[in-house]
C-alpha atoms as a PDB file:
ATOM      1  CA  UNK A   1     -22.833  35.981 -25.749  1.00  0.00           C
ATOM      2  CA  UNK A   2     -21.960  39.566 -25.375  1.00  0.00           C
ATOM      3  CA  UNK A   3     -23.449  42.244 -28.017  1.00  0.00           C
ATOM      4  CA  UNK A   4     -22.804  45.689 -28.882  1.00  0.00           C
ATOM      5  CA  UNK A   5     -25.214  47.693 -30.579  1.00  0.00           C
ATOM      6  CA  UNK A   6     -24.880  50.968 -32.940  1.00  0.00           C
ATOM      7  CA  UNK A   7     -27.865  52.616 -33.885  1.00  0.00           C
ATOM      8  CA  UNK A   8     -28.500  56.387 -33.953  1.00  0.00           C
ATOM      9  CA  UNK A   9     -32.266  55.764 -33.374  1.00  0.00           C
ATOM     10  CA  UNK A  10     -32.927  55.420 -29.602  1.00  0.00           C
ATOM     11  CA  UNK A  11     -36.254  53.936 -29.913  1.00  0.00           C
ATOM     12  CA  UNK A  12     -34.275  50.885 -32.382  1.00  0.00           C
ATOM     13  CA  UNK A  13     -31.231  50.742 -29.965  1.00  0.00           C
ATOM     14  CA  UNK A  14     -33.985  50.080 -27.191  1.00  0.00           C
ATOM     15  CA  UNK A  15     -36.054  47.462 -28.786  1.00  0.00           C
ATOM     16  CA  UNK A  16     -33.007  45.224 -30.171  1.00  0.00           C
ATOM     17  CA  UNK A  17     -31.455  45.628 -26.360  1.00  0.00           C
ATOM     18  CA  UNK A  18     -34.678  44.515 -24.781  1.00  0.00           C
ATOM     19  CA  UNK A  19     -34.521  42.035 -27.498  1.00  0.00           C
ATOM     20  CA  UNK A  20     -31.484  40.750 -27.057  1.00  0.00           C
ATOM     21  CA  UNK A  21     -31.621  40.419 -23.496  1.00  0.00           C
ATOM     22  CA  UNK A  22     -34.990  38.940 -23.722  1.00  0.00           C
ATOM     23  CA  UNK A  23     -33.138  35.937 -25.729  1.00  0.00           C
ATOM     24  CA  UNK A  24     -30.937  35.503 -22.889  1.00  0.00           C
ATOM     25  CA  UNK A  25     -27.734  37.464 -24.051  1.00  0.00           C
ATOM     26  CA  UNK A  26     -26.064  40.309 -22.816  1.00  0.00           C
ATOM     27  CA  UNK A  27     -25.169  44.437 -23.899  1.00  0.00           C
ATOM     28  CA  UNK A  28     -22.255  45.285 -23.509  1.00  0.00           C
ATOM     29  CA  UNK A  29     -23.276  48.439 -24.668  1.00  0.00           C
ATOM     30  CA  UNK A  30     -25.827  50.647 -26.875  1.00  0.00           C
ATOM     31  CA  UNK A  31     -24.110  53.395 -28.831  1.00  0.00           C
ATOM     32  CA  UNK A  32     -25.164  56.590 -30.822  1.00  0.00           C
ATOM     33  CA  UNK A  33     -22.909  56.125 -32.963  1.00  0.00           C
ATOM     34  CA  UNK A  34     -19.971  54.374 -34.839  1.00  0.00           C
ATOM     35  CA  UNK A  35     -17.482  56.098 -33.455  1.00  0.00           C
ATOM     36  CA  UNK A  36     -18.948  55.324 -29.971  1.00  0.00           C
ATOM     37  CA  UNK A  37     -18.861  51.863 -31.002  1.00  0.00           C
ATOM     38  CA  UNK A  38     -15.201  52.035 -32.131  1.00  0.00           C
ATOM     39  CA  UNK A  39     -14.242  53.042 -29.013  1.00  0.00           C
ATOM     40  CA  UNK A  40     -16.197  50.202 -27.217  1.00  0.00           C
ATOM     41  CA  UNK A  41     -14.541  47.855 -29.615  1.00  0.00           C
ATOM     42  CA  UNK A  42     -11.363  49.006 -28.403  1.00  0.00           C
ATOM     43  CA  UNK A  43     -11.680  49.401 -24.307  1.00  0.00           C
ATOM     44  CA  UNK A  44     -13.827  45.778 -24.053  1.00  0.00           C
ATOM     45  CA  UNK A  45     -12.684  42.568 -25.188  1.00  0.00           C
ATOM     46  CA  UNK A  46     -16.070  41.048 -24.502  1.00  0.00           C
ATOM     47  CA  UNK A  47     -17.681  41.794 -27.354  1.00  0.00           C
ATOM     48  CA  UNK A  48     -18.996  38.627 -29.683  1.00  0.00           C
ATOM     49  CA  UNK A  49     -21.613  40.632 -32.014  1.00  0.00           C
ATOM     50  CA  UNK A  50     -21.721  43.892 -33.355  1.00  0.00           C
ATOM     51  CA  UNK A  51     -24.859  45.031 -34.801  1.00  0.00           C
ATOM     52  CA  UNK A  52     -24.714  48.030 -36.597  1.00  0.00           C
ATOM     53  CA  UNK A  53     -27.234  50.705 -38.453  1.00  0.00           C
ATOM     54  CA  UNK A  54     -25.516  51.346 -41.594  1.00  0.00           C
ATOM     55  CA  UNK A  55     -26.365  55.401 -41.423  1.00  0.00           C
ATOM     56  CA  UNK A  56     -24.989  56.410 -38.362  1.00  0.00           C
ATOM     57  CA  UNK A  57     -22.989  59.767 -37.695  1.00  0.00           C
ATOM     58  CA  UNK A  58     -19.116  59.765 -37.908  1.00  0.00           C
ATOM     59  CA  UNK A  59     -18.404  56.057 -38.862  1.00  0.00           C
ATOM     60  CA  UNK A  60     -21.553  54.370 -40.941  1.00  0.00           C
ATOM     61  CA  UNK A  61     -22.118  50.771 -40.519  1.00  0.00           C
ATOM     62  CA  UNK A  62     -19.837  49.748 -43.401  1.00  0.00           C
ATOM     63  CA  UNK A  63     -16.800  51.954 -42.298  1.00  0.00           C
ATOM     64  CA  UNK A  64     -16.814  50.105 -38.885  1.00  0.00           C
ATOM     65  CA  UNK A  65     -17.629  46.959 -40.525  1.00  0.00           C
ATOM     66  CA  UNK A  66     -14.446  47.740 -42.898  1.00  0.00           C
ATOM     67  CA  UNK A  67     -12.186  49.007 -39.854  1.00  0.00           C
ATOM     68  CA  UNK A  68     -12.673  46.040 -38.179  1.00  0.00           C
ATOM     69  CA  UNK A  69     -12.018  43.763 -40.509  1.00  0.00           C
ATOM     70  CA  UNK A  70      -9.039  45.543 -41.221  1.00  0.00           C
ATOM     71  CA  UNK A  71      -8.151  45.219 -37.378  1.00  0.00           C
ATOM     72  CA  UNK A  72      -6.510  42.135 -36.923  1.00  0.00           C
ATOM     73  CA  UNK A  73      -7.446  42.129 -32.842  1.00  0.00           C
ATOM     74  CA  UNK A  74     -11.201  42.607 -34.234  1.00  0.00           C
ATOM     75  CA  UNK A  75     -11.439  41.034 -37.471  1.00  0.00           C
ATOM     76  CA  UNK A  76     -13.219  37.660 -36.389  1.00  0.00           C
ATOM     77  CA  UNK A  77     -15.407  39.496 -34.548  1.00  0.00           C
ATOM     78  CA  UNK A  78     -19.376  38.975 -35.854  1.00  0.00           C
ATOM     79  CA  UNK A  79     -21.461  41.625 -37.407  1.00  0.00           C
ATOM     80  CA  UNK A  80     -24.446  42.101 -38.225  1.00  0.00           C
ATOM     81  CA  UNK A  81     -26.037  45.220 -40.421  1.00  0.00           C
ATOM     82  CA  UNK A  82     -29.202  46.515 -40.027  1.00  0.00           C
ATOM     83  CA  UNK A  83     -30.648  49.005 -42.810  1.00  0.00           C
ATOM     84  CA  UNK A  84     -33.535  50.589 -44.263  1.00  0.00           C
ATOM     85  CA  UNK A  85     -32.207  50.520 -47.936  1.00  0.00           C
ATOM     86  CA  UNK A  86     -33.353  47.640 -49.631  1.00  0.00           C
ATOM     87  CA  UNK A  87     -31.713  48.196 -52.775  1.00  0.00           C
ATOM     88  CA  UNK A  88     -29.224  45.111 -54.233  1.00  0.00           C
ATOM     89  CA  UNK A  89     -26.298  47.709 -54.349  1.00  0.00           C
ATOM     90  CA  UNK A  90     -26.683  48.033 -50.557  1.00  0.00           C
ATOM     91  CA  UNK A  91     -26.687  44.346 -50.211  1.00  0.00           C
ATOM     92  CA  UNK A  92     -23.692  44.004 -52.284  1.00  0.00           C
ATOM     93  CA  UNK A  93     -21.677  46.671 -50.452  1.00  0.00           C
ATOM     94  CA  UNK A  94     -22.546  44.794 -46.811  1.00  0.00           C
ATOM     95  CA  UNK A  95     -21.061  41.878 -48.104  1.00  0.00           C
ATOM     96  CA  UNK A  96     -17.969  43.601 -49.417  1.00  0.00           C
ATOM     97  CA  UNK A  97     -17.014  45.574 -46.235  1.00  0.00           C
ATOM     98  CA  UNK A  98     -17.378  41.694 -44.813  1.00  0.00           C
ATOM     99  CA  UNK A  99     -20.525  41.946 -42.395  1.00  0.00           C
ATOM    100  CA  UNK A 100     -22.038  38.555 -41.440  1.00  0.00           C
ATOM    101  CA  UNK A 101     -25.573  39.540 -42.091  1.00  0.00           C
ATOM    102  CA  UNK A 102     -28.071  42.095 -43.216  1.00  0.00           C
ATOM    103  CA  UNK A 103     -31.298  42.745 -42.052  1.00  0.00           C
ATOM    104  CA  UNK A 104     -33.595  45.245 -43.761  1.00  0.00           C
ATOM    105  CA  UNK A 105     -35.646  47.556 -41.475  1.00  0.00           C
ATOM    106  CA  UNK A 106     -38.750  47.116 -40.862  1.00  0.00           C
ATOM    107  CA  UNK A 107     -37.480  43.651 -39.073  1.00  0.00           C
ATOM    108  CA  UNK A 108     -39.439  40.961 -37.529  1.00  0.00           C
ATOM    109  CA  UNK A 109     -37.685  40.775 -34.008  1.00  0.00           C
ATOM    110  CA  UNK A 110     -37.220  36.862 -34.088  1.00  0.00           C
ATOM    111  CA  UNK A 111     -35.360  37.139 -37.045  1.00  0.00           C
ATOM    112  CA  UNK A 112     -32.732  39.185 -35.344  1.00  0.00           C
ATOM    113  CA  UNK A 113     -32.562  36.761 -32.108  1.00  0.00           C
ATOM    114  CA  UNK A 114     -32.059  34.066 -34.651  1.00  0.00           C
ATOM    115  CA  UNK A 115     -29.088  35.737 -36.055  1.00  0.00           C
ATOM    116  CA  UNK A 116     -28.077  36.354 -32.452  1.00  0.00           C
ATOM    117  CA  UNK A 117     -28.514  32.543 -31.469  1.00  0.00           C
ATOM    118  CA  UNK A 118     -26.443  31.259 -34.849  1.00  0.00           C
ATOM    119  CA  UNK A 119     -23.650  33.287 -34.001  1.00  0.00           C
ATOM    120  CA  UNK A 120     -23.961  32.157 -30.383  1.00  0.00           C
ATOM    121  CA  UNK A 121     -23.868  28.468 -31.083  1.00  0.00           C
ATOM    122  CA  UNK A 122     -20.754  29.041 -33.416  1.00  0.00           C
ATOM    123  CA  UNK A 123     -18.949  30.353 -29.780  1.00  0.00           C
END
């Protein structure tokens, strides 16, 4: 299982890599960004997970989420959204743009790798 991450906090991006790889799965790569992480999406065919801050500079979480879907090479591919807004409306517009999951920051780190490990199995 290969995952991409998007986060424009360094200290997050760090802890859900050394999370991730912790669990046994693999970055592809850890991104500033969502237009970093469009461009990943695009040179690397190894990607299985995207998980993405929803406030990040140039592309948010939901435009990517929404690009890809709307990418028929990318549109199968999992994501999941990580956020500090806990209002409903935010919920609702994660599940519009067609992410996979939401998780609301502050997260509990085994609820991530149990995200990580559904969407794994389903490989």
């Amino acid at each position: 299982m290969r995952v991409l991450i998007a986060d424009d906090d360094q200290d997050l991006c760090d802890l859900i890599t050394i999370a991730v790889e912790k669990a046994g799965y693999s970055v592809v790569a850890a991104v500033s960004n969502g237009a970093d992480a469009w461009h990943v999406l695009h040179e690397s065919d190894e990607v299985d997970l995207a998980v993405l801050d929803i406030s990040m500079p140039e592309l948010t979480g939901l435009e990517l989420t929404e690009k890809i879907r709307a990418d028929p090479e990318l549109r199968e591919l999992s994501i999941l959204i990580i956020t500090a807004n806990v209002q409903p409306s935010t919920a609702e517009a994660v599940h519009l743009a067609g992410a996979n999951g939401l998780i609301t920051k502050p997260f509990v780190v085994m609820d991530l790798i149990a995200f990580v490990r559904d969407v794994a199995d389903r490989l």
